[in-house]
PDB file of N, CA and C in Angstrom:
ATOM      1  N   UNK A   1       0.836  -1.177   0.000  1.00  0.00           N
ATOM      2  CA  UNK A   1       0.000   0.000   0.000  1.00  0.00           C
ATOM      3  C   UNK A   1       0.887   1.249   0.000  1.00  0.00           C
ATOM      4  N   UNK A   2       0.283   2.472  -0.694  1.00  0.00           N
ATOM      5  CA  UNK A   2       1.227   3.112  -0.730  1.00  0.00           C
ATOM      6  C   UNK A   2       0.963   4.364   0.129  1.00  0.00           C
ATOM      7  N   UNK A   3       1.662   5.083   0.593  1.00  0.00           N
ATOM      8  CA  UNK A   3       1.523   6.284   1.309  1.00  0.00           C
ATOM      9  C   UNK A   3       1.681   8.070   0.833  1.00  0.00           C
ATOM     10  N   UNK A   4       0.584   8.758   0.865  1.00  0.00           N
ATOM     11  CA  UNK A   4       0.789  10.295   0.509  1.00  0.00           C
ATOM     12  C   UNK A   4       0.826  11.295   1.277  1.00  0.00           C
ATOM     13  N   UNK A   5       1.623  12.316   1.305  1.00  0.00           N
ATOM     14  CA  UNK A   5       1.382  13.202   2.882  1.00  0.00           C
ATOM     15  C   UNK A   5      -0.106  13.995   2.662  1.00  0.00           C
ATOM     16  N   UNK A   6      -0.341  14.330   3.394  1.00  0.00           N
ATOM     17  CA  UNK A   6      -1.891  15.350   3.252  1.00  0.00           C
ATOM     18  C   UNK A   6      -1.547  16.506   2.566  1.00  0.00           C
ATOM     19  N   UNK A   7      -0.106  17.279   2.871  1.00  0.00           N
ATOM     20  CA  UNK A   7      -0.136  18.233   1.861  1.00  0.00           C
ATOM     21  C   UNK A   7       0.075  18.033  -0.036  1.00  0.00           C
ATOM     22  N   UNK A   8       0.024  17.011   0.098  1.00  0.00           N
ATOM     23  CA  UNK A   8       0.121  16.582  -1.487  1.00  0.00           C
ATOM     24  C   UNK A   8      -1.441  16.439  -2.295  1.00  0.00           C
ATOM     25  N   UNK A   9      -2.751  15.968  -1.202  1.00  0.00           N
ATOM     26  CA  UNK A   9      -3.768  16.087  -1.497  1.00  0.00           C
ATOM     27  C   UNK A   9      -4.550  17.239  -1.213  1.00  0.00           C
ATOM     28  N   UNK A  10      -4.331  17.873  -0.251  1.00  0.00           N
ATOM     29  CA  UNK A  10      -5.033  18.821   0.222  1.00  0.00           C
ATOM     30  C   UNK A  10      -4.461  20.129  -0.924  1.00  0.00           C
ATOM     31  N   UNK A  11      -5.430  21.215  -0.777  1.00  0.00           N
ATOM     32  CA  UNK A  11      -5.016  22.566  -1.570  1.00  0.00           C
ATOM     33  C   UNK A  11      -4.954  23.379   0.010  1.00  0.00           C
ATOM     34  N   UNK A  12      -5.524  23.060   0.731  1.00  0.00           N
ATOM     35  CA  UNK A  12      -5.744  24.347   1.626  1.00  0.00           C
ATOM     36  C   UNK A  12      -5.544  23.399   3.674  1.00  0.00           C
ATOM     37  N   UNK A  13      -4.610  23.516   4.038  1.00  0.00           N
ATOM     38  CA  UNK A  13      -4.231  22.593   5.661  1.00  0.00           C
ATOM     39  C   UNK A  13      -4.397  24.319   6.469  1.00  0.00           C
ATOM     40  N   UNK A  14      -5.162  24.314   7.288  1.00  0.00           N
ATOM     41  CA  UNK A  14      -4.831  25.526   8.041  1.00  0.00           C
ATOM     42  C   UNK A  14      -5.329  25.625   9.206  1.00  0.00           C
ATOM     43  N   UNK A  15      -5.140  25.809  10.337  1.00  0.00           N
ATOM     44  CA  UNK A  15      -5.518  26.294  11.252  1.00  0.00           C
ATOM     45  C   UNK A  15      -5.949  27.838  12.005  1.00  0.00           C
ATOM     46  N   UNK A  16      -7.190  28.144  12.728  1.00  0.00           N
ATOM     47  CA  UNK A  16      -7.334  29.372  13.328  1.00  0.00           C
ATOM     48  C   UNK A  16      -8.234  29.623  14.748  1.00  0.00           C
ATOM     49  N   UNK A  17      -8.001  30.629  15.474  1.00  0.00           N
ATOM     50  CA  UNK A  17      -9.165  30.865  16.622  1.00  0.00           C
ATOM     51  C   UNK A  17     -10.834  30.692  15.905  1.00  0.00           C
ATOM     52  N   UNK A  18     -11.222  29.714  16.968  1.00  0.00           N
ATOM     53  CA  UNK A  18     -12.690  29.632  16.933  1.00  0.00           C
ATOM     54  C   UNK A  18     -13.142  30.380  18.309  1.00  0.00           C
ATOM     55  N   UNK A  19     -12.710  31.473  18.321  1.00  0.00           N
ATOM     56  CA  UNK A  19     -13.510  31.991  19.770  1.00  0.00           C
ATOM     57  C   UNK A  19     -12.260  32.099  20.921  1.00  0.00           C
ATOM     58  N   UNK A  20     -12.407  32.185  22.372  1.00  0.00           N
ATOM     59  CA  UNK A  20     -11.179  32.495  23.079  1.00  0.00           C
ATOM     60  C   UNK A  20     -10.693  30.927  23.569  1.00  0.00           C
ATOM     61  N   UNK A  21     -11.597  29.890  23.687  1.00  0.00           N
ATOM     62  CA  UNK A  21     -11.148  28.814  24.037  1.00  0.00           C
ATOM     63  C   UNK A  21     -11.238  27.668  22.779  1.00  0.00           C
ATOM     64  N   UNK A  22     -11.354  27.726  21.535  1.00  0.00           N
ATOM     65  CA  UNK A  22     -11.137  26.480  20.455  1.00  0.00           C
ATOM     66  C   UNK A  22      -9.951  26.869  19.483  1.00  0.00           C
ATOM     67  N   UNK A  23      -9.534  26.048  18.604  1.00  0.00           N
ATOM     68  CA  UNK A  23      -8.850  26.514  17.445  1.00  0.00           C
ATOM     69  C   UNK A  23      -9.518  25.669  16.796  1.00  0.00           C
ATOM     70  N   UNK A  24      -9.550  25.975  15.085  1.00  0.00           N
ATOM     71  CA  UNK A  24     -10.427  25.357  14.367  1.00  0.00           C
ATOM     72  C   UNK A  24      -9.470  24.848  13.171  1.00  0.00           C
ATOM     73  N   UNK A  25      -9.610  23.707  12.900  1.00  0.00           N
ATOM     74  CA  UNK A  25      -8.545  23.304  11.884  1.00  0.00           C
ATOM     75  C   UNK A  25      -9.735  23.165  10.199  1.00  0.00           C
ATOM     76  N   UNK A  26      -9.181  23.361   9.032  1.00  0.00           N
ATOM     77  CA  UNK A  26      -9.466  23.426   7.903  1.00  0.00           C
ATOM     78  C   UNK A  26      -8.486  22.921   6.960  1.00  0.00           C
ATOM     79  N   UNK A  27      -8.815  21.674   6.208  1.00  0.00           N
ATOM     80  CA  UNK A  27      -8.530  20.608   5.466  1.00  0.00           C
ATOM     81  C   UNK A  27      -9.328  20.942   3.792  1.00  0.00           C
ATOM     82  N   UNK A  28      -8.994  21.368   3.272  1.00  0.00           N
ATOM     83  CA  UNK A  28      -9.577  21.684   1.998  1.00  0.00           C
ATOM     84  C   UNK A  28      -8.969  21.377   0.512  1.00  0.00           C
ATOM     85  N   UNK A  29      -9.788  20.390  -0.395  1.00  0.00           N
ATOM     86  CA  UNK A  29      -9.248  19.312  -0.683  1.00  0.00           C
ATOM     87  C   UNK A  29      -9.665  20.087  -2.631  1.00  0.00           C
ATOM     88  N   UNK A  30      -8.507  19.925  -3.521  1.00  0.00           N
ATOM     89  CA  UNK A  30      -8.974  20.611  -4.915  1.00  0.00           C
ATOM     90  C   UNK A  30     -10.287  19.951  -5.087  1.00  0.00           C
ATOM     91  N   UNK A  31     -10.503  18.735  -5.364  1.00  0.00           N
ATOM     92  CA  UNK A  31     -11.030  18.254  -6.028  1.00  0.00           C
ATOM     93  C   UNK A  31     -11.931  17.041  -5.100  1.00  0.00           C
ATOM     94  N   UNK A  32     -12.856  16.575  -5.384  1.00  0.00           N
ATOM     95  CA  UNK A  32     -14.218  15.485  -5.096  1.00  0.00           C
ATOM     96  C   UNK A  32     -12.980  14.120  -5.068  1.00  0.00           C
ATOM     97  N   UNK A  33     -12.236  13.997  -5.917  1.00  0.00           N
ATOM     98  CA  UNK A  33     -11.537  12.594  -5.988  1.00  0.00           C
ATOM     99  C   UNK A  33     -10.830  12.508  -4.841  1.00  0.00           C
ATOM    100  N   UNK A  34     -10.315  13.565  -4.532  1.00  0.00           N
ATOM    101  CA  UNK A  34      -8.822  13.882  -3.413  1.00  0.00           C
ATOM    102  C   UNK A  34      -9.285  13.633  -2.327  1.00  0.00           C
ATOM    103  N   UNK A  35     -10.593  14.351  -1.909  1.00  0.00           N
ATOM    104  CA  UNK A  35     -11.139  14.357  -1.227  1.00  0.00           C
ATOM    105  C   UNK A  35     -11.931  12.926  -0.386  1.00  0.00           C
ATOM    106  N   UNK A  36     -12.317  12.625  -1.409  1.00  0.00           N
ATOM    107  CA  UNK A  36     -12.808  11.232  -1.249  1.00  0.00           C
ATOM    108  C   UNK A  36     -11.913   9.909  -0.400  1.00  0.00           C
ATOM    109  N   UNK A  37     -11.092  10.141  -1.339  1.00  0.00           N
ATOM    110  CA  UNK A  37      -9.343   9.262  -0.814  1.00  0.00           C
ATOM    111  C   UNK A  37      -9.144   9.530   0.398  1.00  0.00           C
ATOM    112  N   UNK A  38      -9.470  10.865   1.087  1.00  0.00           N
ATOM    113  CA  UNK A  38      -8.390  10.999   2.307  1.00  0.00           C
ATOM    114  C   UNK A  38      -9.627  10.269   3.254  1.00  0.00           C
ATOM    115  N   UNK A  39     -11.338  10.682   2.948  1.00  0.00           N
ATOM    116  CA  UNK A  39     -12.161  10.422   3.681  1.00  0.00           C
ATOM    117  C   UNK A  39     -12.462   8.899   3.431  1.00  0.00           C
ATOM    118  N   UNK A  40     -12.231   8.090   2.756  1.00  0.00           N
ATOM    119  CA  UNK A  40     -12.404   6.797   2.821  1.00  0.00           C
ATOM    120  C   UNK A  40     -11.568   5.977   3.435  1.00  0.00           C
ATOM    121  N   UNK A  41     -10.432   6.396   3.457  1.00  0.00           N
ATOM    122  CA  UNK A  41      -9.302   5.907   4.005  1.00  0.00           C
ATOM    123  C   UNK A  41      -9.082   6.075   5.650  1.00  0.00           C
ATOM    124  N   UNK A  42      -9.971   6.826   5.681  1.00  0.00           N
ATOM    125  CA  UNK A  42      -9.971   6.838   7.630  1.00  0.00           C
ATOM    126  C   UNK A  42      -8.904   7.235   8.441  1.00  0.00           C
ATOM    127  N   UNK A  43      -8.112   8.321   7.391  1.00  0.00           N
ATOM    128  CA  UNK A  43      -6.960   8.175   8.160  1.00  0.00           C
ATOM    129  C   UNK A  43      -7.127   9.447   8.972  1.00  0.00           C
ATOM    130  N   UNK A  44      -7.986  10.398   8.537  1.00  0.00           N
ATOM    131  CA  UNK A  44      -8.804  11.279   9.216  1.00  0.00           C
ATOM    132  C   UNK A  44      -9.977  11.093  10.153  1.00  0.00           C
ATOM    133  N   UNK A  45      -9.695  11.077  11.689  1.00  0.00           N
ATOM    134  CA  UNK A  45     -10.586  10.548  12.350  1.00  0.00           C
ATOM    135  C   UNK A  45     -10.402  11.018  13.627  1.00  0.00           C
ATOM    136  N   UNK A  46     -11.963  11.171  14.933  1.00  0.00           N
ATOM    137  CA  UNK A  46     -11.437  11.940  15.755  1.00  0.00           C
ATOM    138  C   UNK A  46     -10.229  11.183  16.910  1.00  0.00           C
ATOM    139  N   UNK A  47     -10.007  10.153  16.672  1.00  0.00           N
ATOM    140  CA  UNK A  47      -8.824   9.276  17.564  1.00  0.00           C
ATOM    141  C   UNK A  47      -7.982   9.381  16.805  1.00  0.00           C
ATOM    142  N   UNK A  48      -7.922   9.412  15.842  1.00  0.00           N
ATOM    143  CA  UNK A  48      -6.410  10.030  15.209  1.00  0.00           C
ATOM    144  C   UNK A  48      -6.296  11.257  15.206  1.00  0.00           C
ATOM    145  N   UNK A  49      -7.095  12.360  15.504  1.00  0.00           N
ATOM    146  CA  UNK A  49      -6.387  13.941  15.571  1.00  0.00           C
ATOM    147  C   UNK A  49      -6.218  13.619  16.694  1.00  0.00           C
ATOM    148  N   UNK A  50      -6.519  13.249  17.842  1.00  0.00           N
ATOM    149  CA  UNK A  50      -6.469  13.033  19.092  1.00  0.00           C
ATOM    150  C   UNK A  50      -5.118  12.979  19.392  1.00  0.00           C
ATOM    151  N   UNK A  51      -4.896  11.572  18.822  1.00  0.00           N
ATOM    152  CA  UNK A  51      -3.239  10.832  18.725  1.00  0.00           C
ATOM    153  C   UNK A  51      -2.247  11.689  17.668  1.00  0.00           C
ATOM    154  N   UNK A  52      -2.755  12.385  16.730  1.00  0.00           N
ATOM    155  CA  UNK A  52      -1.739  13.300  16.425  1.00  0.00           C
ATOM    156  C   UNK A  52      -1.175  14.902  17.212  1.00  0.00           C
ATOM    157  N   UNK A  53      -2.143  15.258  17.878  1.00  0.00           N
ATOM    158  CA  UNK A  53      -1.780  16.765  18.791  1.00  0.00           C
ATOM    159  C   UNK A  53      -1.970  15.848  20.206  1.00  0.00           C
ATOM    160  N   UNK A  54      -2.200  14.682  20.564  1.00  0.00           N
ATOM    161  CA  UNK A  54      -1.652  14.515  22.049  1.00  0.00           C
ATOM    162  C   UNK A  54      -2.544  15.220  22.787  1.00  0.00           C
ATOM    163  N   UNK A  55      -3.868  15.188  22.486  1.00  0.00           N
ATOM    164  CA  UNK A  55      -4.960  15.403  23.227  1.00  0.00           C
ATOM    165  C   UNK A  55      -6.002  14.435  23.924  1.00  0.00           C
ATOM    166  N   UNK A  56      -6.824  14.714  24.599  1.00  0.00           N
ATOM    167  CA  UNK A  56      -7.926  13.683  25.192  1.00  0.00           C
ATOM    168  C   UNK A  56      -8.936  13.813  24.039  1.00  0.00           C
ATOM    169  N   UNK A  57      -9.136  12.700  22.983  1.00  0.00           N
ATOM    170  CA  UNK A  57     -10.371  13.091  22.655  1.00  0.00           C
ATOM    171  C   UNK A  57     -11.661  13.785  22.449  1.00  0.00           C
ATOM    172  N   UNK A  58     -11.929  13.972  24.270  1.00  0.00           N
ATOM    173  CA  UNK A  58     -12.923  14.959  24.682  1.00  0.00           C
ATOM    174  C   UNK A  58     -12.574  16.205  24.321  1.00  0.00           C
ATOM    175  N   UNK A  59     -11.533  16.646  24.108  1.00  0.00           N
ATOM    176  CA  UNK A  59     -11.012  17.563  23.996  1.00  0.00           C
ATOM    177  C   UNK A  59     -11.664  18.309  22.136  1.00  0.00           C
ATOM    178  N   UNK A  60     -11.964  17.389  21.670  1.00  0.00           N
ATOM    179  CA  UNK A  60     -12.049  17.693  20.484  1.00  0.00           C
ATOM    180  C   UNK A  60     -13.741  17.754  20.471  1.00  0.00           C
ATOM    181  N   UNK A  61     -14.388  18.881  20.210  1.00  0.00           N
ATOM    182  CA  UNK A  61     -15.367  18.820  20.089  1.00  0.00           C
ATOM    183  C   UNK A  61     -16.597  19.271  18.894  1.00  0.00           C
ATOM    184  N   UNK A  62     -15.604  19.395  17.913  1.00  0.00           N
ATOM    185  CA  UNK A  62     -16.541  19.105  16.774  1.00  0.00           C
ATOM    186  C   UNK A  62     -15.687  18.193  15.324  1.00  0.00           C
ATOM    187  N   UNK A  63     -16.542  17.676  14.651  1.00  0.00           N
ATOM    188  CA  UNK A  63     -15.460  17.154  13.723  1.00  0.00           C
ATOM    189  C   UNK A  63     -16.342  16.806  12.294  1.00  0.00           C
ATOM    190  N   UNK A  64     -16.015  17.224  11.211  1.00  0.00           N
ATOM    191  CA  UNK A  64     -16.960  17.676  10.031  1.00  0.00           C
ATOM    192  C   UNK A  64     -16.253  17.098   8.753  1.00  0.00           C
ATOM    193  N   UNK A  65     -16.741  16.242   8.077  1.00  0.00           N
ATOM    194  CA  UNK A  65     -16.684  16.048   7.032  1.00  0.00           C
ATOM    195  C   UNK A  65     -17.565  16.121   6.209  1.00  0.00           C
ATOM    196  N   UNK A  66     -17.356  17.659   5.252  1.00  0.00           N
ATOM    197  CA  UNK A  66     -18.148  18.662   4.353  1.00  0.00           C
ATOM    198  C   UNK A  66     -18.021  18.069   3.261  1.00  0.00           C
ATOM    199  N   UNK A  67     -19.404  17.331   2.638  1.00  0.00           N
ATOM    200  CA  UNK A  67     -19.054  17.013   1.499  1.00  0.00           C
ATOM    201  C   UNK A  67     -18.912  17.324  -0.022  1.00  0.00           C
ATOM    202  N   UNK A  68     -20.336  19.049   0.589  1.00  0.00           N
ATOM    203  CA  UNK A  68     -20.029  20.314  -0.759  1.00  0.00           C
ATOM    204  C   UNK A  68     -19.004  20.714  -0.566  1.00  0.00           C
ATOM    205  N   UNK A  69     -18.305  21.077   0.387  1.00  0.00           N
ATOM    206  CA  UNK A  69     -16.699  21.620   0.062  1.00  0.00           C
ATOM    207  C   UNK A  69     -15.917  20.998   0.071  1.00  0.00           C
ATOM    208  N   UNK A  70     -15.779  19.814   0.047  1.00  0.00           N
ATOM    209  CA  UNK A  70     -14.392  18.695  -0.394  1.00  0.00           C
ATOM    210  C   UNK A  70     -13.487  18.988   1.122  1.00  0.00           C
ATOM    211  N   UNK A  71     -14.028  18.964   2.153  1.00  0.00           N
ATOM    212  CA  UNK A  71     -13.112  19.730   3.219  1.00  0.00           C
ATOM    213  C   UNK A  71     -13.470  18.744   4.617  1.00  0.00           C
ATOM    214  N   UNK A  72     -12.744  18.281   5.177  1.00  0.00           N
ATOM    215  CA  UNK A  72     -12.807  18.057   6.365  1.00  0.00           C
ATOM    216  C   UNK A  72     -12.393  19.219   7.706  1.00  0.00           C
ATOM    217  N   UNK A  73     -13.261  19.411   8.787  1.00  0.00           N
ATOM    218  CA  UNK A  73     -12.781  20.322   9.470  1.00  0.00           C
ATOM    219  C   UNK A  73     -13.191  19.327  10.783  1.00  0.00           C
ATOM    220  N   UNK A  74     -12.379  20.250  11.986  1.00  0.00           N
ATOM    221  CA  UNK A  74     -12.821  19.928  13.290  1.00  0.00           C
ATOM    222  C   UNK A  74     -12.211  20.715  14.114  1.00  0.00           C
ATOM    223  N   UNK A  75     -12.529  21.090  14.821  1.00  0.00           N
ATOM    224  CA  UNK A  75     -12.439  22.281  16.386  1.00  0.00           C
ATOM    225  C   UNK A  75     -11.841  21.376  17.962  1.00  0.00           C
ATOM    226  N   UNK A  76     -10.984  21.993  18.318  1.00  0.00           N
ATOM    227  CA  UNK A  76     -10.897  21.052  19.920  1.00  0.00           C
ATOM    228  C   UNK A  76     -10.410  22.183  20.623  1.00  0.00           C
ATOM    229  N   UNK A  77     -10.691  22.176  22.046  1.00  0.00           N
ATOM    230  CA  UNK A  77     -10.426  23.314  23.085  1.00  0.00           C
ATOM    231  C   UNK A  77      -9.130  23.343  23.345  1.00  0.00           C
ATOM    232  N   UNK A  78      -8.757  25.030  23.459  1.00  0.00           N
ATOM    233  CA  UNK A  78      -7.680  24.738  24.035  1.00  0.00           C
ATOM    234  C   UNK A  78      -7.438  24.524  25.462  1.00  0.00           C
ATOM    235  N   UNK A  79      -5.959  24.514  25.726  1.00  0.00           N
ATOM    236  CA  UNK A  79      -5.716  23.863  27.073  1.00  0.00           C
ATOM    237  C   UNK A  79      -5.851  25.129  28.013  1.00  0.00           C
ATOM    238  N   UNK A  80      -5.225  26.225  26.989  1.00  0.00           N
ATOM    239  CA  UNK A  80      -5.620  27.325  28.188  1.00  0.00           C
ATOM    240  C   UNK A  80      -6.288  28.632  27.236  1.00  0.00           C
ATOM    241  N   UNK A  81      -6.918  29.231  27.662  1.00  0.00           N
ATOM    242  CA  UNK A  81      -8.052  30.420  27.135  1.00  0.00           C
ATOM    243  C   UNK A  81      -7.122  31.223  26.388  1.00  0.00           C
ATOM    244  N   UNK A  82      -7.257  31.740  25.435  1.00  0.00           N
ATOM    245  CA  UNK A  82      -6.344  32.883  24.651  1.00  0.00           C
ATOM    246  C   UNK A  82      -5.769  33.833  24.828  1.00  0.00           C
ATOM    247  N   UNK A  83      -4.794  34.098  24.904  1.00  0.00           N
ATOM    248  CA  UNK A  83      -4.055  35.820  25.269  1.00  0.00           C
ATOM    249  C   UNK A  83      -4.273  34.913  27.141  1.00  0.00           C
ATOM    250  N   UNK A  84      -3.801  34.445  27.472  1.00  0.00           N
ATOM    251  CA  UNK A  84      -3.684  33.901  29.172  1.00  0.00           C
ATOM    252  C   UNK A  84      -2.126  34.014  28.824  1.00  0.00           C
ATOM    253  N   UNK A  85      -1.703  34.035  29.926  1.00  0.00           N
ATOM    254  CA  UNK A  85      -0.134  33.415  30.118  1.00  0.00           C
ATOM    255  C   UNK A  85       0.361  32.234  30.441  1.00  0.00           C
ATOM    256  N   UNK A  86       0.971  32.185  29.278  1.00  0.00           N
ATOM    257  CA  UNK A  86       1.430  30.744  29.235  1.00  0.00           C
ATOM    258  C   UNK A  86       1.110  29.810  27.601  1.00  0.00           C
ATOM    259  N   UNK A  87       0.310  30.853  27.421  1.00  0.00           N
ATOM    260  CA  UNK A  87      -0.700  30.405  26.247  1.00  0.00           C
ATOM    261  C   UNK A  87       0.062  30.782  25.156  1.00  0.00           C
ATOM    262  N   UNK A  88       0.288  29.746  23.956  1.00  0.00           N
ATOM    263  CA  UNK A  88       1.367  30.105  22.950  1.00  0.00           C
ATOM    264  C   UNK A  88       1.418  30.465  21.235  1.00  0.00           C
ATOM    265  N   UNK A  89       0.092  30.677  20.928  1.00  0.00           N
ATOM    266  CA  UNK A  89      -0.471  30.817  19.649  1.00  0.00           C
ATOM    267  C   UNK A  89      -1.821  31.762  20.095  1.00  0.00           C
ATOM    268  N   UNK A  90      -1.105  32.719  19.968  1.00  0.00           N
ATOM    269  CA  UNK A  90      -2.981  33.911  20.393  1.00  0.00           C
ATOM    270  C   UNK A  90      -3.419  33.999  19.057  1.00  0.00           C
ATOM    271  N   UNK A  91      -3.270  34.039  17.813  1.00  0.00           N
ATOM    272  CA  UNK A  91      -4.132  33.415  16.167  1.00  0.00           C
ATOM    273  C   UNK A  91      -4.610  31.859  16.405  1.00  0.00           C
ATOM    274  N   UNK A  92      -4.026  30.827  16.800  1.00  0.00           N
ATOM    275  CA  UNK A  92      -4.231  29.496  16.516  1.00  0.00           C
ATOM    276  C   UNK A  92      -3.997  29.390  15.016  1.00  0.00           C
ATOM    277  N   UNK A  93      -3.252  29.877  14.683  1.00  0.00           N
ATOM    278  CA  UNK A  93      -2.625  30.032  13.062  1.00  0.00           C
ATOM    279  C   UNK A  93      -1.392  28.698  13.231  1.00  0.00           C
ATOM    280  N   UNK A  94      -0.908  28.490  14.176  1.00  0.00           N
ATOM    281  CA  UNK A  94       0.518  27.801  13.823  1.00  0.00           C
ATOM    282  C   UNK A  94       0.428  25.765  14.275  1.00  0.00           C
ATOM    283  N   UNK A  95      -0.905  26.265  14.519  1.00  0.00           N
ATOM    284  CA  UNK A  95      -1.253  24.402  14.847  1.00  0.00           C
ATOM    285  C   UNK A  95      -1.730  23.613  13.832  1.00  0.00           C
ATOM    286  N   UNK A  96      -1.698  23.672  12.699  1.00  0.00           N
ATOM    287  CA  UNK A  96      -1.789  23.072  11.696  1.00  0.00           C
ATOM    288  C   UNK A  96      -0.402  22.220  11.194  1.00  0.00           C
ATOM    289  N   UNK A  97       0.693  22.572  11.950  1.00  0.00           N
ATOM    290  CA  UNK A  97       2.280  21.768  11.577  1.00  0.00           C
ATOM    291  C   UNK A  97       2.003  20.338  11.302  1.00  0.00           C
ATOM    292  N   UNK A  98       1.472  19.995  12.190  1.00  0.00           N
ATOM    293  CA  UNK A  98       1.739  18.273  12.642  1.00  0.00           C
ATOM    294  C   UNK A  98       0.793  17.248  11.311  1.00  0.00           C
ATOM    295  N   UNK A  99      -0.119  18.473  10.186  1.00  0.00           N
ATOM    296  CA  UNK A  99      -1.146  17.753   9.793  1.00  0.00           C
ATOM    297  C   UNK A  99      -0.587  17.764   8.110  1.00  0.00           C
ATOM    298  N   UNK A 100       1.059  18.332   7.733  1.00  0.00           N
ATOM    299  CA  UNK A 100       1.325  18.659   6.721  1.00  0.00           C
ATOM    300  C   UNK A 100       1.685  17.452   6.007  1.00  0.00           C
ATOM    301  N   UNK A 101       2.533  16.563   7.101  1.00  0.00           N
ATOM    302  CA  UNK A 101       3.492  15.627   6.526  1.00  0.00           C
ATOM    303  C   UNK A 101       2.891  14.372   7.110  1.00  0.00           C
ATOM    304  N   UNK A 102       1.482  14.301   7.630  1.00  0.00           N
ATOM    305  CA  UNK A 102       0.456  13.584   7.830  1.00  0.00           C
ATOM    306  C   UNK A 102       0.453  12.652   6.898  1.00  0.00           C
ATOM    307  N   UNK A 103       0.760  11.015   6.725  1.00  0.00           N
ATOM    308  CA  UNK A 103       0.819  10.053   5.752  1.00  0.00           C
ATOM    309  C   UNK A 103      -0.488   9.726   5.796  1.00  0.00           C
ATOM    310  N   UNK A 104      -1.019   9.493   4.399  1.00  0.00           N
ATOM    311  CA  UNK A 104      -2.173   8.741   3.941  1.00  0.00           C
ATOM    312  C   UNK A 104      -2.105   7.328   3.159  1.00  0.00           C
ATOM    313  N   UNK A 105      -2.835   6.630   3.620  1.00  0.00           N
ATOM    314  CA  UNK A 105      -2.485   5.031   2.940  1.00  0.00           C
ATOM    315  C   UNK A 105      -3.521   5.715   1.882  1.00  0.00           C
ATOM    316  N   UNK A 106      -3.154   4.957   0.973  1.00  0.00           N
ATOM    317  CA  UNK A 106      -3.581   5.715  -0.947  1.00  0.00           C
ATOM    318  C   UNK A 106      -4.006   4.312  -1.430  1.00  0.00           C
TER     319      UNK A 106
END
């Protein structure tokens, strides 16, 4: 079986603030085919974002696979409220890293 990173299928990997306590991740895929592949393949799932950012599950509390926009999304809380101290992404712009080089069985 062979393997593809997500940024090779995806057009659009990004992350941002959903409010003072979520970040919202956005997976946006060119095309219906691409799209299809990443969502059949399961490699997108909420125990695997879980196991990829090292969160509790619970933690993740929404999770969307859009099938007019070719896009998978999902939201999980953060650990600490926004602009707090200690707190290290006040955009939630830079948490999308871990989802670039993300392997997909193809």
């Amino acid at each position: 079986m062979n393997t593809r990173r997500l940024s090779e299928l995806a057009k659009t990997i990004r992350s941002k603030n959903a409010g003072p306590d979520y970040i919202t991740f956005d997976i946006i895929f060119p095309d219906k085919e691409s799209y299809e592949l990443v969502k059949k393949s399961k490699a997108i799932t909420v125990p695997k974002v879980a196991k990829l950012y090292s969160v509790p599950e619970k933690r993740i509390v929404s999770f969307v696979e859009y099938d007019p926009g070719n896009a998978i999304k999902f939201t999980f809380q953060r650990e600490k409220p926004n602009g707090t101290l200690g707190e290290t992404d006040l955009f939630g712009c830079q948490q999308y890293g871990p989802l670039i080089d993300y392997e997909i069985s193809v």
